[in-house]
Protein backbone atom coordinates (compact mmCIF):
# COMPACT_ATOMS: atom_id res chain seq x y z
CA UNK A 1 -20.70 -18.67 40.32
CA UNK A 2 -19.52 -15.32 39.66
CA UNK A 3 -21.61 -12.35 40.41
CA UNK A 4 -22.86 -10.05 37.66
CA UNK A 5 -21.25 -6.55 37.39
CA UNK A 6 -23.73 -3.37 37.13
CA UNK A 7 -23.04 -1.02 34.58
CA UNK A 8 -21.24 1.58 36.37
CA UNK A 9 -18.36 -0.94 37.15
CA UNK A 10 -18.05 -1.61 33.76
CA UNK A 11 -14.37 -0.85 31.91
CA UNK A 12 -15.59 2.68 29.78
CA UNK A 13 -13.84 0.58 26.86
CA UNK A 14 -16.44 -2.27 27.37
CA UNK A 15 -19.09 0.62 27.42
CA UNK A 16 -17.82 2.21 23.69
CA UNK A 17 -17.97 -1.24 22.07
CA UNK A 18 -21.93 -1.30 23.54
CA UNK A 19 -22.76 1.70 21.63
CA UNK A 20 -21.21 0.27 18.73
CA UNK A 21 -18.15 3.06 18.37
CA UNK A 22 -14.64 2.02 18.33
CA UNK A 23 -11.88 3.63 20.31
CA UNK A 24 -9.83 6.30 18.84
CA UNK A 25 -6.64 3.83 19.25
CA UNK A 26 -8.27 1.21 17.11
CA UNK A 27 -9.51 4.19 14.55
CA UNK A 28 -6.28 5.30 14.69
CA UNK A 29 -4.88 1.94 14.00
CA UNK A 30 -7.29 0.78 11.30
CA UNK A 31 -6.07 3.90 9.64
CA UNK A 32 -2.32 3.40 9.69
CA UNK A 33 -3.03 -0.06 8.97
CA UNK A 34 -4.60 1.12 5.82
CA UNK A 35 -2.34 3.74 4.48
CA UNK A 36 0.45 1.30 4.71
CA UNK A 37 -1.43 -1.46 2.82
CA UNK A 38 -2.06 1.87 0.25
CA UNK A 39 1.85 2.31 0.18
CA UNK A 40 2.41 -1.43 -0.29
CA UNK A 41 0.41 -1.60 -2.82
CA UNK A 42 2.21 1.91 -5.46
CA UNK A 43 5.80 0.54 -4.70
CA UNK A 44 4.54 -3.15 -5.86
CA UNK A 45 2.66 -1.54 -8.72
CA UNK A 46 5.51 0.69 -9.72
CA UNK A 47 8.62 -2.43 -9.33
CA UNK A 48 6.02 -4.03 -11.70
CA UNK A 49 5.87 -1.65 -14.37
CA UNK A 50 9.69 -1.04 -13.78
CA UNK A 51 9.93 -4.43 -14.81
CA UNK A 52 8.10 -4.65 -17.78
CA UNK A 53 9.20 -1.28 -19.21
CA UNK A 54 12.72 -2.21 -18.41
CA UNK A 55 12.27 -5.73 -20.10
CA UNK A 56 10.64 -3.93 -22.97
CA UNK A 57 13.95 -1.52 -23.89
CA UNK A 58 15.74 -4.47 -22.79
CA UNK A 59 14.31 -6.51 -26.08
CA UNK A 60 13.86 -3.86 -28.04
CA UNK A 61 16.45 -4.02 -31.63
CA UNK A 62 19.78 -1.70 -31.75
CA UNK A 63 19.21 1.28 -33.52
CA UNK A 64 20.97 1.08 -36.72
CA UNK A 65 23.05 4.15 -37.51
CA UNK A 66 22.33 5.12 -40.82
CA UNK A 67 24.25 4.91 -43.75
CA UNK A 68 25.87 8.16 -45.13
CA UNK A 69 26.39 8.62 -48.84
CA UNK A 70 29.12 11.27 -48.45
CA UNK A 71 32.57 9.96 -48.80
CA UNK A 72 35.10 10.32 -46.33
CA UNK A 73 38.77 10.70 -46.67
């Protein structure tokens, strides 16, 4: 059997997560981690509307040019 370890030999990581605060690398981390899930998300919602507003001119009708009633020679 192992011996038990007194606080003062504890890791001062181990001794954050008792207090119930994260590190500032995983802050740090859950931050990046959530601006680039924010990122992902505006270029997948923009290539979406891209595609509908491009398949919307796409199947829109030809303007018709219109008629002129002046003769031409």
């Amino acid at each position: 059997m192992g011996r038990k370890r007194q606080e003062e030999e504890q890791a001062p990581e181990e001794i954050a997560q008792e207090d119930g605060r994260r590190s500032r690398r995983g802050r740090r981390l859950v931050v990046l981690l959530a601006l680039a899930g924010g990122a992902a998300y505006l270029v997948r919602r923009n290539q979406r509307k891209a595609e509908i507003d491009e398949g919307i001119w796409h199947e829109a009708p030809a303007p018709t040019a219109p008629a002129s009633t002046a003769p031409t020679s």
